[in-house]
Protein backbone atom coordinates (compact mmCIF):
# COMPACT_ATOMS: atom_id res chain seq x y z
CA UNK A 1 -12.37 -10.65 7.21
CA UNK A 2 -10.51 -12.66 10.08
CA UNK A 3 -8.34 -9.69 10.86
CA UNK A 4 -11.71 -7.39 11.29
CA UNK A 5 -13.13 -10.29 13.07
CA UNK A 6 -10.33 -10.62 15.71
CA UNK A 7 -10.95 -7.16 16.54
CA UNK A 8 -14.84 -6.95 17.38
CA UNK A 9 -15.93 -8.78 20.39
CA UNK A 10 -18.37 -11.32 21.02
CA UNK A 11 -21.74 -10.37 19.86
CA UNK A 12 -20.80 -8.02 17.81
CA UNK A 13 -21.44 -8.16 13.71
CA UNK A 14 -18.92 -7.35 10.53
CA UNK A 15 -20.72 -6.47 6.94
CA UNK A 16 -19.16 -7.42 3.86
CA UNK A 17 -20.10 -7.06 0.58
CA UNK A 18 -18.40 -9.11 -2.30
CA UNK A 19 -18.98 -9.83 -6.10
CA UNK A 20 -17.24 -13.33 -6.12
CA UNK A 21 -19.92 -15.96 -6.10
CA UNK A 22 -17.25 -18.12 -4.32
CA UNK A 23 -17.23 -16.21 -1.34
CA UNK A 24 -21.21 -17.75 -0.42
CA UNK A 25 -19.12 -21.29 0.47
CA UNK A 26 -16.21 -19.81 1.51
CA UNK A 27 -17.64 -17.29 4.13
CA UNK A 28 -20.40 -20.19 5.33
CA UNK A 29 -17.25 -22.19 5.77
CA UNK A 30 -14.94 -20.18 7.82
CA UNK A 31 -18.27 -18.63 9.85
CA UNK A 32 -19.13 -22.23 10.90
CA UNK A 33 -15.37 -23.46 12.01
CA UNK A 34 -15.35 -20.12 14.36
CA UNK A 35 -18.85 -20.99 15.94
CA UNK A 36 -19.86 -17.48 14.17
CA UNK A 37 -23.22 -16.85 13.00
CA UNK A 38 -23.71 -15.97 9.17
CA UNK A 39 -26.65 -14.15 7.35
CA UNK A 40 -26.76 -13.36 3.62
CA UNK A 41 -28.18 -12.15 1.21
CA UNK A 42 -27.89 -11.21 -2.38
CA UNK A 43 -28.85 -7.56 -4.33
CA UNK A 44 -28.16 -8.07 -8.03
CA UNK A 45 -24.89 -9.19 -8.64
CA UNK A 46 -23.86 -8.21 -4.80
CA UNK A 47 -23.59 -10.41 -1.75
CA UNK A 48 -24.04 -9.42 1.14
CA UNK A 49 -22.81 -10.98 4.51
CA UNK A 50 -23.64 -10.34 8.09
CA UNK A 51 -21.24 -12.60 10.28
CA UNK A 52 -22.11 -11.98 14.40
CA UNK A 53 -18.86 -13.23 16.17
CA UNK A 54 -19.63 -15.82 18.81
């Protein structure tokens, strides 16, 4: 994720999709320290993340 991150610019978004129930924290976590804004959401037993680079 950081590594995808570091190469979109401002305003732009990165999906990810994950299985790990963990990665709700984690992701809201890391999103928040880089002034990033997060959206989620969940489809059966898939998350689904939206993070907009600020």
């Amino acid at each position: 994720t950081k590594k995808a991150m570091d190469e979109l610019e401002a305003g732009q978004v990165l999906e990810i999709h994950a299985t790990d129930k963990g990665a709700k924290n984690d992701l809201a976590a890391w999103a928040k320290s880089g002034g990033h804004e997060l959206l989620q959401t969940e489809e059966g037993d898939v998350l689904k993340f939206w993070i907009k680079k600020g």
